[in-house]
PDB file of N, CA and C in Angstrom:
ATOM      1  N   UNK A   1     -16.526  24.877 -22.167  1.00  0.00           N
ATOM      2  CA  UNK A   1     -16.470  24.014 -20.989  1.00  0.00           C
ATOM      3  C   UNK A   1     -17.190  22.708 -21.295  1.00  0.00           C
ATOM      4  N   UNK A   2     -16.724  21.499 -20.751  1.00  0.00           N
ATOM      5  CA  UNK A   2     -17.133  20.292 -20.965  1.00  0.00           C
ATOM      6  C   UNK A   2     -18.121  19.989 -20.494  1.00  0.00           C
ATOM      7  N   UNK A   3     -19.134  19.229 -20.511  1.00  0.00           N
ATOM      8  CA  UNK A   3     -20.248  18.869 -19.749  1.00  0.00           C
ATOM      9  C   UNK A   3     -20.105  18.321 -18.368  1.00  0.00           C
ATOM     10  N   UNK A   4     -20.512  18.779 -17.427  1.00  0.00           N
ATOM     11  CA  UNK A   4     -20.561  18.161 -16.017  1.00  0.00           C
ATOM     12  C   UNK A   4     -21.789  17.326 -15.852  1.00  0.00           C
ATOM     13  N   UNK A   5     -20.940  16.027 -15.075  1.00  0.00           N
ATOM     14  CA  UNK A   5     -22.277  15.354 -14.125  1.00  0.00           C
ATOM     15  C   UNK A   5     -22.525  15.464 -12.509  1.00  0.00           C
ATOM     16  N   UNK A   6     -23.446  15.653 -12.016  1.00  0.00           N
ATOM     17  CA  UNK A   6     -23.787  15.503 -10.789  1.00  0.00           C
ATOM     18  C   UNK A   6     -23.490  13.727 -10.330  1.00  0.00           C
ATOM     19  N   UNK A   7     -22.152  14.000  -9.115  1.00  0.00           N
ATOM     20  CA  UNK A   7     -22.155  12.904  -8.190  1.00  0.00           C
ATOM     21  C   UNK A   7     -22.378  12.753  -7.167  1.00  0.00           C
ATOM     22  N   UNK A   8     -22.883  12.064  -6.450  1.00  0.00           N
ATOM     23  CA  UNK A   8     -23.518  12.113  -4.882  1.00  0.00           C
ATOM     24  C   UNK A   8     -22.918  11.249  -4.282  1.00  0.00           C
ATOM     25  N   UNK A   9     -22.683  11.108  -3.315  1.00  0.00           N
ATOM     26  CA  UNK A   9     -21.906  10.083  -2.892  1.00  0.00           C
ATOM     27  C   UNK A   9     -22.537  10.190  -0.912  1.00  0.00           C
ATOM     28  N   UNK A  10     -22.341   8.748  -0.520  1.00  0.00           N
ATOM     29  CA  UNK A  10     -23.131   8.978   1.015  1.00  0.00           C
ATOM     30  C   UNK A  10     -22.090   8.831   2.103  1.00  0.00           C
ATOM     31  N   UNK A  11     -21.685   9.430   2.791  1.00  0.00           N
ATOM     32  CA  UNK A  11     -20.284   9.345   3.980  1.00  0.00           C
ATOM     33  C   UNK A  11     -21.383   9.569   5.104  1.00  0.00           C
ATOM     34  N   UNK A  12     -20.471   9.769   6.381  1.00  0.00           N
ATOM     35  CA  UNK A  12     -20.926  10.302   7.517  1.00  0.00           C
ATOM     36  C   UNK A  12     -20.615  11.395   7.451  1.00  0.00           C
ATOM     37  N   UNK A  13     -21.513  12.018   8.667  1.00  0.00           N
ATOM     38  CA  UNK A  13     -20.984  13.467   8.834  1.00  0.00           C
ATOM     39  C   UNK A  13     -20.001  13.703   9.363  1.00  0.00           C
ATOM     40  N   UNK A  14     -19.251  12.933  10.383  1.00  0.00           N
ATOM     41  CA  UNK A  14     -17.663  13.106  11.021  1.00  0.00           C
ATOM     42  C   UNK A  14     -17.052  13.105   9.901  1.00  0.00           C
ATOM     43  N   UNK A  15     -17.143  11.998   9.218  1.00  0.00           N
ATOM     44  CA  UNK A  15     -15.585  11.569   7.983  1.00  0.00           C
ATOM     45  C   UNK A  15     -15.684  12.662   6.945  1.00  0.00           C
ATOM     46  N   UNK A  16     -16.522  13.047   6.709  1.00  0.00           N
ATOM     47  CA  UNK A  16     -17.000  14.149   5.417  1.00  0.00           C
ATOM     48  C   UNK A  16     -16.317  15.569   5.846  1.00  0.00           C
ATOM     49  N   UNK A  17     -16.427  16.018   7.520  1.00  0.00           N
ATOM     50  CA  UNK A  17     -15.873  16.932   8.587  1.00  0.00           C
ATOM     51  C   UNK A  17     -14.407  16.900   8.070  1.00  0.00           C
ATOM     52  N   UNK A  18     -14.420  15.826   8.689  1.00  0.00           N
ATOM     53  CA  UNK A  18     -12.528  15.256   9.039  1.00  0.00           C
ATOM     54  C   UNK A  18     -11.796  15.242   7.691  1.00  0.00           C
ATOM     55  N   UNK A  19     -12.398  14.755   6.927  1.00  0.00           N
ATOM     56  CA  UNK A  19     -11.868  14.555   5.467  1.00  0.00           C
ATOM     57  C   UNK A  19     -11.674  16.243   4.755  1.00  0.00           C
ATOM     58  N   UNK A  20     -12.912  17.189   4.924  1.00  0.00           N
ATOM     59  CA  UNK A  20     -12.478  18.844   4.445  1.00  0.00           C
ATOM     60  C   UNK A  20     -11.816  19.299   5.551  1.00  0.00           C
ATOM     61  N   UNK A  21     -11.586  18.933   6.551  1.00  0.00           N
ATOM     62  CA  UNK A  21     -10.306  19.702   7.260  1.00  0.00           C
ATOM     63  C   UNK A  21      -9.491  20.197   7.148  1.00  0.00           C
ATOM     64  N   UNK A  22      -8.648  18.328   6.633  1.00  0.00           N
ATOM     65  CA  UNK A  22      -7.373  18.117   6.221  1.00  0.00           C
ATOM     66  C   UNK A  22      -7.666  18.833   4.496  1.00  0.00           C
ATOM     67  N   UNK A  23      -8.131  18.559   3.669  1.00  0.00           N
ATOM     68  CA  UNK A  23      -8.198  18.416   2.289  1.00  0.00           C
ATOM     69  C   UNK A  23      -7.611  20.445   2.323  1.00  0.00           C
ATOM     70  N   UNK A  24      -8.587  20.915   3.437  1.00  0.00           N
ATOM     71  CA  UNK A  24      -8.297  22.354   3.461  1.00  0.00           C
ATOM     72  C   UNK A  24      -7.120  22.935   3.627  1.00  0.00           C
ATOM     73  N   UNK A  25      -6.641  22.344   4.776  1.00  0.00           N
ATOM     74  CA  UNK A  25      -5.299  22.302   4.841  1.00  0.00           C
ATOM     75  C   UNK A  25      -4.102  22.320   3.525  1.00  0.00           C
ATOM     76  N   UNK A  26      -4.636  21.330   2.959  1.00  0.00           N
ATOM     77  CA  UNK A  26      -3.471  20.517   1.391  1.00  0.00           C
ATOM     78  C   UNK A  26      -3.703  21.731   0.778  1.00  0.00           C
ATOM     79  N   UNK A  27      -4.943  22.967   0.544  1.00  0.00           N
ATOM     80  CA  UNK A  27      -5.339  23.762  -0.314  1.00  0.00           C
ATOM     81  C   UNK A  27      -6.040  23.318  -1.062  1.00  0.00           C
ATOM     82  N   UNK A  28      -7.408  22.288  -0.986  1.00  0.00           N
ATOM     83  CA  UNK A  28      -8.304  21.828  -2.196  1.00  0.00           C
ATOM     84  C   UNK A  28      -9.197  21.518  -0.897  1.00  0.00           C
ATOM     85  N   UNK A  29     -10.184  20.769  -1.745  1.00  0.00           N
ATOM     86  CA  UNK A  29     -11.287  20.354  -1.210  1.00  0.00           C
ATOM     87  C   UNK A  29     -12.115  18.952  -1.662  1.00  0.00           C
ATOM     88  N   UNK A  30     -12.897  18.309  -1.500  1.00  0.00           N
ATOM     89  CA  UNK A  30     -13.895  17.092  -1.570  1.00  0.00           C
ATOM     90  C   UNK A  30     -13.699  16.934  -3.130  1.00  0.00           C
ATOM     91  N   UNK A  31     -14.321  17.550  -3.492  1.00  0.00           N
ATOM     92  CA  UNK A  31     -14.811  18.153  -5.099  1.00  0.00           C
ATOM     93  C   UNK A  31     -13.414  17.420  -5.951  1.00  0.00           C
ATOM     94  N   UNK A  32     -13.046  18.176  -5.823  1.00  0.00           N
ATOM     95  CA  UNK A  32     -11.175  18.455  -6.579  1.00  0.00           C
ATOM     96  C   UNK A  32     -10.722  17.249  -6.689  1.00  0.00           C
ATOM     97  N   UNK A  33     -10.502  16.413  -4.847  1.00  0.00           N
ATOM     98  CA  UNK A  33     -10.122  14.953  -5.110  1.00  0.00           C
ATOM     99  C   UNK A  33     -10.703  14.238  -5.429  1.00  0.00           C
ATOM    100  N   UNK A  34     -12.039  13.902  -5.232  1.00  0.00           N
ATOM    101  CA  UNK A  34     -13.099  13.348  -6.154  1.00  0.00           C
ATOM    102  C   UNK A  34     -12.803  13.260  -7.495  1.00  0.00           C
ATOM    103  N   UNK A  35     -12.608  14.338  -8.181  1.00  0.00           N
ATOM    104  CA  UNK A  35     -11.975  14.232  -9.746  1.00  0.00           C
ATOM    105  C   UNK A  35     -10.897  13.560  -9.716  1.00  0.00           C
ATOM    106  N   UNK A  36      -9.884  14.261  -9.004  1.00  0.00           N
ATOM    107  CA  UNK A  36      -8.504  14.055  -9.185  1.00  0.00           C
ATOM    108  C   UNK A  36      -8.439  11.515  -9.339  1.00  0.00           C
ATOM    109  N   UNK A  37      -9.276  11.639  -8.391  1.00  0.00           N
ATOM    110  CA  UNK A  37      -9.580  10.270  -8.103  1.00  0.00           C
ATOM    111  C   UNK A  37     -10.372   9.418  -9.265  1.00  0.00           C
ATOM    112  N   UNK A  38     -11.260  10.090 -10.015  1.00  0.00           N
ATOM    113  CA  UNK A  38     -11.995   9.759 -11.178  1.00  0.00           C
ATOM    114  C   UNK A  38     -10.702   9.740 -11.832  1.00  0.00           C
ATOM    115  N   UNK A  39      -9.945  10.766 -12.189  1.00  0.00           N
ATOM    116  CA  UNK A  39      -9.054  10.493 -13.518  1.00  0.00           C
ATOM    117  C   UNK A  39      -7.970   9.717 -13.372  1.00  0.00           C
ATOM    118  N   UNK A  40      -7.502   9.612 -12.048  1.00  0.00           N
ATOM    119  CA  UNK A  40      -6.787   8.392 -11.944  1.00  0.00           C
ATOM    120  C   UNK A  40      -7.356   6.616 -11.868  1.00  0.00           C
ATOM    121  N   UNK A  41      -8.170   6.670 -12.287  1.00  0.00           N
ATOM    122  CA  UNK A  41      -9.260   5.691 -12.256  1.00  0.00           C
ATOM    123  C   UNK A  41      -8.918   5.214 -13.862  1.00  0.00           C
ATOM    124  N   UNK A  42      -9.582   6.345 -14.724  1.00  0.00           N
ATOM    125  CA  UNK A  42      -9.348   5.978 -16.524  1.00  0.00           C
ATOM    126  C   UNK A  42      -8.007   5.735 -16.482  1.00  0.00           C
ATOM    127  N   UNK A  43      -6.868   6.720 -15.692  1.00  0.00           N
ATOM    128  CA  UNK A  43      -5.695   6.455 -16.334  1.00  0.00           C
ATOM    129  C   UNK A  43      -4.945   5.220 -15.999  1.00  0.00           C
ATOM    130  N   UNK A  44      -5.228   4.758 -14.993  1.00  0.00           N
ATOM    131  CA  UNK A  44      -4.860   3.652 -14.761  1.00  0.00           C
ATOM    132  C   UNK A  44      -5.555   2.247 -14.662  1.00  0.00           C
ATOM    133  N   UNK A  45      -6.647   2.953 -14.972  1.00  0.00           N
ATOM    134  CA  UNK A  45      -7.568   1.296 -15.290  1.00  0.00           C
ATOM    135  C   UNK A  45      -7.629   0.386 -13.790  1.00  0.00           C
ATOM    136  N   UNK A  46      -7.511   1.246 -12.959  1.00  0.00           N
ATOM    137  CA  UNK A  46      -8.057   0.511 -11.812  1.00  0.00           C
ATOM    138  C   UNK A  46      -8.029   1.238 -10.688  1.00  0.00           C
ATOM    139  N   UNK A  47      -7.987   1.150  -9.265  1.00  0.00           N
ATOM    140  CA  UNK A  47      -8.560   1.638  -8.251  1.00  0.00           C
ATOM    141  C   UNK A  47      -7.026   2.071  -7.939  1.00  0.00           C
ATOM    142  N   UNK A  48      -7.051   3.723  -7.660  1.00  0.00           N
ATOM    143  CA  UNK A  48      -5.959   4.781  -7.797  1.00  0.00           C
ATOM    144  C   UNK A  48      -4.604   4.139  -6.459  1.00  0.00           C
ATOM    145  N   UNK A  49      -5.216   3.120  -5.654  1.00  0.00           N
ATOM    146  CA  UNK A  49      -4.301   2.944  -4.524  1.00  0.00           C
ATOM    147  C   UNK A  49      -5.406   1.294  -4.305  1.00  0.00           C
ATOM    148  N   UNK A  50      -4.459   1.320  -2.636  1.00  0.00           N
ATOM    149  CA  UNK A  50      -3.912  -0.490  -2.721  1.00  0.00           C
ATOM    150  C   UNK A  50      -5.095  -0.936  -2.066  1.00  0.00           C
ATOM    151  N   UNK A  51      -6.220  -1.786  -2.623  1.00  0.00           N
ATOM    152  CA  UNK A  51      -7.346  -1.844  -1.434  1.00  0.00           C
ATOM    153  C   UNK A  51      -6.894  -3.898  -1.517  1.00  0.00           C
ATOM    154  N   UNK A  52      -6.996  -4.366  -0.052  1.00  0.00           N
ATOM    155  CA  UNK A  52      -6.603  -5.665   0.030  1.00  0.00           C
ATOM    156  C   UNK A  52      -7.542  -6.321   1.617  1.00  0.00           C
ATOM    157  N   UNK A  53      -6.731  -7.406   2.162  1.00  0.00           N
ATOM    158  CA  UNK A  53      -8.003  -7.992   3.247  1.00  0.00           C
ATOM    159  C   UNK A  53      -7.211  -8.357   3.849  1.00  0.00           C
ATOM    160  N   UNK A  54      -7.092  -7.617   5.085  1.00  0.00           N
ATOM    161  CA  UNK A  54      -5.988  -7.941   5.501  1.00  0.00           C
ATOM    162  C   UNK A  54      -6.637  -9.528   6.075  1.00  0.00           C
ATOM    163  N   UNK A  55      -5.093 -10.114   6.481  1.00  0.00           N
ATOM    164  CA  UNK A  55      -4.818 -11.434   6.880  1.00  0.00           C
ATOM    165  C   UNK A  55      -4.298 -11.389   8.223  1.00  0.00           C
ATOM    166  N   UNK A  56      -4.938 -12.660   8.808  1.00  0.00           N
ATOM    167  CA  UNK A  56      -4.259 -13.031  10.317  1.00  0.00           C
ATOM    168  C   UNK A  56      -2.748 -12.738  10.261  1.00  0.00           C
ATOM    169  N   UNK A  57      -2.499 -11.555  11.318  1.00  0.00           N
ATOM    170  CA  UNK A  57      -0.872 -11.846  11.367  1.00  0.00           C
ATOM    171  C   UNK A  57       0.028 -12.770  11.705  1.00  0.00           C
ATOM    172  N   UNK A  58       1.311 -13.043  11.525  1.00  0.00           N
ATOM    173  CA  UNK A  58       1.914 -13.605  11.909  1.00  0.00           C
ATOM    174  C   UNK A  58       3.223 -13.539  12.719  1.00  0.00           C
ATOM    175  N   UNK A  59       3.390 -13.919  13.910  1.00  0.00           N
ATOM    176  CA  UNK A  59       4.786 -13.836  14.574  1.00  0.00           C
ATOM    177  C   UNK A  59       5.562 -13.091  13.583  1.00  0.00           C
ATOM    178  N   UNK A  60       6.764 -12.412  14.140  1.00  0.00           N
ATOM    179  CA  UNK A  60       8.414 -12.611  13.660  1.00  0.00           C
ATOM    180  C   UNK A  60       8.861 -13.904  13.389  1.00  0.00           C
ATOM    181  N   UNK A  61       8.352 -14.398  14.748  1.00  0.00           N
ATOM    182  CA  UNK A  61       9.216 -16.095  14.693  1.00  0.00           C
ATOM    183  C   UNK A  61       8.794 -17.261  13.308  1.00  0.00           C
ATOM    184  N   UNK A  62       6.688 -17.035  13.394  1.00  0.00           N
ATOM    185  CA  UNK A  62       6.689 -17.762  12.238  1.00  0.00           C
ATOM    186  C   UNK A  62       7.116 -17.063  10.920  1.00  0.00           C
ATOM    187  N   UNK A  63       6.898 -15.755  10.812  1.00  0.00           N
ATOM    188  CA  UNK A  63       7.667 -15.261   9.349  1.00  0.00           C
ATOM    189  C   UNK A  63       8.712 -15.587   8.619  1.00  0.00           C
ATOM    190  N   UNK A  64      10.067 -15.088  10.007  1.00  0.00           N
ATOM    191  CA  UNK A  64      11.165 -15.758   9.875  1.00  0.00           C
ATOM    192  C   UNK A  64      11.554 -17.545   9.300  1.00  0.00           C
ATOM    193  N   UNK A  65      10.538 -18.076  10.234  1.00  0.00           N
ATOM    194  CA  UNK A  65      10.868 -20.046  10.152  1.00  0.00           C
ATOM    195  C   UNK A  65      10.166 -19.900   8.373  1.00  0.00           C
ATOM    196  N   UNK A  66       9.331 -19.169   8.438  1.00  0.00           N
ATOM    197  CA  UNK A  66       8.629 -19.656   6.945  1.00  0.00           C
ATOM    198  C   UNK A  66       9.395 -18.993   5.613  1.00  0.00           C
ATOM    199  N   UNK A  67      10.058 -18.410   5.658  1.00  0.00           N
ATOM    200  CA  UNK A  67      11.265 -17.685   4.627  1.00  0.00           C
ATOM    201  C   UNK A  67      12.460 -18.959   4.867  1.00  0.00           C
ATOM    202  N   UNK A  68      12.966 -18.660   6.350  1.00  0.00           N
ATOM    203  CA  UNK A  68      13.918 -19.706   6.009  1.00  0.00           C
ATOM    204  C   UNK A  68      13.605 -21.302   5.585  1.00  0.00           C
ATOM    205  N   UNK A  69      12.763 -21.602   5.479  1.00  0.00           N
ATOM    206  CA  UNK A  69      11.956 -22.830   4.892  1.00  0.00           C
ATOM    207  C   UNK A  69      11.820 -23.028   3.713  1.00  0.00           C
ATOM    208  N   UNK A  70      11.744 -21.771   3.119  1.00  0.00           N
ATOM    209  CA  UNK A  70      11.574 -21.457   1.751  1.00  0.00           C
ATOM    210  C   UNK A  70      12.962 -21.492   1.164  1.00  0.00           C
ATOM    211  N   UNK A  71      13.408 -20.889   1.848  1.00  0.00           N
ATOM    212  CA  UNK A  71      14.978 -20.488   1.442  1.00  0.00           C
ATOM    213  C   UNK A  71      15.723 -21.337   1.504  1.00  0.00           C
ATOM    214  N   UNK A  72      15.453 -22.427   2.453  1.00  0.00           N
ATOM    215  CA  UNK A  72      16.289 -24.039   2.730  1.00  0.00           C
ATOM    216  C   UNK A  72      16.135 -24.728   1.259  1.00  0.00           C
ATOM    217  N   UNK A  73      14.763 -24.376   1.076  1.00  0.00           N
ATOM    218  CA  UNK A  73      13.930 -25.231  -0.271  1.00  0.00           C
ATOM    219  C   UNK A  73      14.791 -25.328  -1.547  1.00  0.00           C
ATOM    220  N   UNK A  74      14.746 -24.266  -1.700  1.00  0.00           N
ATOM    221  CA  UNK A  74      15.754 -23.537  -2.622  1.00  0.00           C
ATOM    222  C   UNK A  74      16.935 -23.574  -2.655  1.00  0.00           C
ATOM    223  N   UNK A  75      17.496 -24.018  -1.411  1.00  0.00           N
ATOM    224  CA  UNK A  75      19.169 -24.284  -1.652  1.00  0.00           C
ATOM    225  C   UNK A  75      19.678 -22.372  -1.399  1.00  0.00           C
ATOM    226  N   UNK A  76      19.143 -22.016  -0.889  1.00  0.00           N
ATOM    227  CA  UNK A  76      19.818 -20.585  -0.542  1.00  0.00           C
ATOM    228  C   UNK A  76      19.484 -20.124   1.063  1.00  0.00           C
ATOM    229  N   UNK A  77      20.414 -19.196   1.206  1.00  0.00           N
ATOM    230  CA  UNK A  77      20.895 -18.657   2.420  1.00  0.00           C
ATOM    231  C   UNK A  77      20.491 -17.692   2.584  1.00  0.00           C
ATOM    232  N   UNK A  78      19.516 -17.504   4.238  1.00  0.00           N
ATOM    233  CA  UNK A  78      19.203 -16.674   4.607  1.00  0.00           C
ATOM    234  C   UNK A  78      20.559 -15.843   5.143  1.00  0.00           C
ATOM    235  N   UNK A  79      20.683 -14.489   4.933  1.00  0.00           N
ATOM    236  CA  UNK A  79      21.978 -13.979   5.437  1.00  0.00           C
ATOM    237  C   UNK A  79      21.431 -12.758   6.555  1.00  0.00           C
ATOM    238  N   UNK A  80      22.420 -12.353   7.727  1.00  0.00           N
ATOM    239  CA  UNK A  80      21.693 -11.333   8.520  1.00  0.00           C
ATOM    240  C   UNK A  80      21.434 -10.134   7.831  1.00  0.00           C
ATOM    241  N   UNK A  81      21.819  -9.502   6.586  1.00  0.00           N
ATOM    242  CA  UNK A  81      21.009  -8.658   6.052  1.00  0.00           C
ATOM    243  C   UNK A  81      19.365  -8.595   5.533  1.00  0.00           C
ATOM    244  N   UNK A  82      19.052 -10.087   4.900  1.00  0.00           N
ATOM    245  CA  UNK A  82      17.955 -10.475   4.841  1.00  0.00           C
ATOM    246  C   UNK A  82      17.097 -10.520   5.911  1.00  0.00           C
ATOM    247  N   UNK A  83      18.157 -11.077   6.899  1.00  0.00           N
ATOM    248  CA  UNK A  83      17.052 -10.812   8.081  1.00  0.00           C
ATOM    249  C   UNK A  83      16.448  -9.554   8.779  1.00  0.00           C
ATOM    250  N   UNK A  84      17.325  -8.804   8.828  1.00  0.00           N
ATOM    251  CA  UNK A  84      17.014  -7.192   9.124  1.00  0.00           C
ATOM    252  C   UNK A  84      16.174  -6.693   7.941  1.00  0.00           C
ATOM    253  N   UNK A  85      16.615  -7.419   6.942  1.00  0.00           N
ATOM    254  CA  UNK A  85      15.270  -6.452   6.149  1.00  0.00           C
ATOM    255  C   UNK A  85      13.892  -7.009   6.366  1.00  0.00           C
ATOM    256  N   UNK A  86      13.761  -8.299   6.631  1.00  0.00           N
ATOM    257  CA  UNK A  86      12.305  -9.307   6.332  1.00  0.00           C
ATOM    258  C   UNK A  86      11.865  -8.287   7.602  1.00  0.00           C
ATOM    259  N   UNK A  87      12.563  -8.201   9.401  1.00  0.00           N
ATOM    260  CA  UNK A  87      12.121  -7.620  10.219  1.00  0.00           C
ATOM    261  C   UNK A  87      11.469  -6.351   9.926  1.00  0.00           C
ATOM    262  N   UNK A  88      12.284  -5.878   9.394  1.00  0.00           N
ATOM    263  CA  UNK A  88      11.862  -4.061   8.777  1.00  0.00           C
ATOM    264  C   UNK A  88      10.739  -4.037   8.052  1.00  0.00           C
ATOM    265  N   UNK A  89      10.299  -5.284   7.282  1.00  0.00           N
ATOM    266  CA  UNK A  89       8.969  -5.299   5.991  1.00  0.00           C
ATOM    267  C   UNK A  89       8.112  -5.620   7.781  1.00  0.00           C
ATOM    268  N   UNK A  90       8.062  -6.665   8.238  1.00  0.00           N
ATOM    269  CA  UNK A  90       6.933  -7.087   9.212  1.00  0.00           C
ATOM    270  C   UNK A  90       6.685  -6.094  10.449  1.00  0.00           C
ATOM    271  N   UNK A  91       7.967  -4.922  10.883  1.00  0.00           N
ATOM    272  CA  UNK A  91       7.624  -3.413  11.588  1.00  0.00           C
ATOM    273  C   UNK A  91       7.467  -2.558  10.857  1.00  0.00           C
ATOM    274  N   UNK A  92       6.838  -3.142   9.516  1.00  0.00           N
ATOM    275  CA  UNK A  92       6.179  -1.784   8.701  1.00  0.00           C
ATOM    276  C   UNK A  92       7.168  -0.588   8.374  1.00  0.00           C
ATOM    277  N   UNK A  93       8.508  -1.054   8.692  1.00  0.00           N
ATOM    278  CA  UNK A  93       9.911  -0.131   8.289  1.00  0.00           C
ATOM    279  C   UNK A  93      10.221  -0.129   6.796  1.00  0.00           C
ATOM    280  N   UNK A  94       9.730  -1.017   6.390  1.00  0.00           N
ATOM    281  CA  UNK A  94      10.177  -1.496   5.101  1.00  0.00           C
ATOM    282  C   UNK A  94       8.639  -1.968   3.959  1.00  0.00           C
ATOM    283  N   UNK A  95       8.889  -1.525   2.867  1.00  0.00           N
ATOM    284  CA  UNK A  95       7.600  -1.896   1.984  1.00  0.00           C
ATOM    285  C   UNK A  95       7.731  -2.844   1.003  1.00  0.00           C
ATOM    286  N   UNK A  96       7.013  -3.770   0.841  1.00  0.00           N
ATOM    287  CA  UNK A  96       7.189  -5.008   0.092  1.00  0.00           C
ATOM    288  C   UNK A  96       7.293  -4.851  -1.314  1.00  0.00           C
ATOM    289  N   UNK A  97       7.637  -3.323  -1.705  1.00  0.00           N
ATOM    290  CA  UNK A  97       8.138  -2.803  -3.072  1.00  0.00           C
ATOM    291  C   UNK A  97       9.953  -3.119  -2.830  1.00  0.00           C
ATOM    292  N   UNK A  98      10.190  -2.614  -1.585  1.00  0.00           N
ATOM    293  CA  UNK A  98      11.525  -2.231  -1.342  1.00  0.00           C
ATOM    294  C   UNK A  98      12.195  -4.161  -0.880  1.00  0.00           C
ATOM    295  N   UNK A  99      11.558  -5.018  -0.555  1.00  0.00           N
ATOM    296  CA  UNK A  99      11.720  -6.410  -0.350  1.00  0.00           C
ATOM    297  C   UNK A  99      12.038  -7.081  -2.441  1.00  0.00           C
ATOM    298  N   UNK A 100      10.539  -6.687  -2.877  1.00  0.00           N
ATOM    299  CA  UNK A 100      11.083  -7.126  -4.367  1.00  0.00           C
ATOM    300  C   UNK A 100      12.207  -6.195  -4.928  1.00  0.00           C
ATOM    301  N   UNK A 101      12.219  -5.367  -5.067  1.00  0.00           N
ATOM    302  CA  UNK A 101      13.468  -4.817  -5.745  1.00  0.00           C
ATOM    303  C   UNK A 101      14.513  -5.527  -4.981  1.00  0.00           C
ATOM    304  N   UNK A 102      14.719  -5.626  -3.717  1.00  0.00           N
ATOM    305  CA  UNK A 102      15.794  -6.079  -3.339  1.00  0.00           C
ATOM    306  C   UNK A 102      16.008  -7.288  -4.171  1.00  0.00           C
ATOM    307  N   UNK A 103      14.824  -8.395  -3.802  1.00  0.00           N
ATOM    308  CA  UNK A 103      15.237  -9.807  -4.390  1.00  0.00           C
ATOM    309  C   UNK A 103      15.378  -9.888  -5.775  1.00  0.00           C
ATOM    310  N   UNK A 104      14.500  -8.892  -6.578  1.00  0.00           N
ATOM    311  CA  UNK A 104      15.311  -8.636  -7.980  1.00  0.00           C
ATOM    312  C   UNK A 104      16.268  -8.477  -8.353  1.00  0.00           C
ATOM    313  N   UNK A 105      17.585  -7.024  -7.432  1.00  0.00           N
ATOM    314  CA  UNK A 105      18.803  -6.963  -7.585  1.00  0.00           C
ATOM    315  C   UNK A 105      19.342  -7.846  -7.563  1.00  0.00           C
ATOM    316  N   UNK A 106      19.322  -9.074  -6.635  1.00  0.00           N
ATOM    317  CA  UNK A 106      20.018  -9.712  -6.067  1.00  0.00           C
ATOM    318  C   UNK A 106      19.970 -11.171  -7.742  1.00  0.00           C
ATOM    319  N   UNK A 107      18.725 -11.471  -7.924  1.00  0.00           N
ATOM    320  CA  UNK A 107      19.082 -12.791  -9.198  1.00  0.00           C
ATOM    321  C   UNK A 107      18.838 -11.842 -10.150  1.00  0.00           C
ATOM    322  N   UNK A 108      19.162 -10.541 -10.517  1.00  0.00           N
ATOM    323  CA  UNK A 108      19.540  -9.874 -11.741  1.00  0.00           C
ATOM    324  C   UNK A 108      20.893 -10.044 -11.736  1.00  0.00           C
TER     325      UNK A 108
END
């Protein structure tokens, strides 16, 4: 067996609660994802998921005017499929993975 280190780590007592609940539920526990979270750390050389800040939101309306602005810029056409999708990324229907692939297909 490999050498273990002792990690400590400081939560609250609700989130620490709430967090082995669920974890119990999945069939694991604190411990387990803790690792599981360390090794996705080496293997990917950075923080296992998306940490960001979020930003003042913005309308539909300004989203919309500011794509098609962009899109005027450019000499291209917003079309009503684009538009149903930009809506779908800003009601969180749609993920801004599924927006680039789109615009990739599209000038591939």
């Amino acid at each position: 067996m490999s050498n273990t280190s002792l990690l400590q780590v400081r939560t609250s007592a609700e989130d620490k609660e709430k967090a082995s609940e669920i974890l119990e539920k999945l069939g694991t526990n604190l411990s387990a994802v803790v690792n599981m979270m360390i090794k996705q750390i080496i293997l990917t050389e950075g923080i296992p998921f998306e940490v960001k800040i979020n930003h003042p939101a913005y309308t539909k309306t300004e989203v919309v005017k500011e794509v098609e602005a962009t899109m005027a810029f450019e000499g291209m056409e917003l079309t009503e499929e684009d538009m149903q999708l930009l809506y779908a990324y800003k009601n969180g229907e749609a993920s801004g993975d599924e927006l680039r692939k789109r615009i990739i297909g599209e000038a591939g």
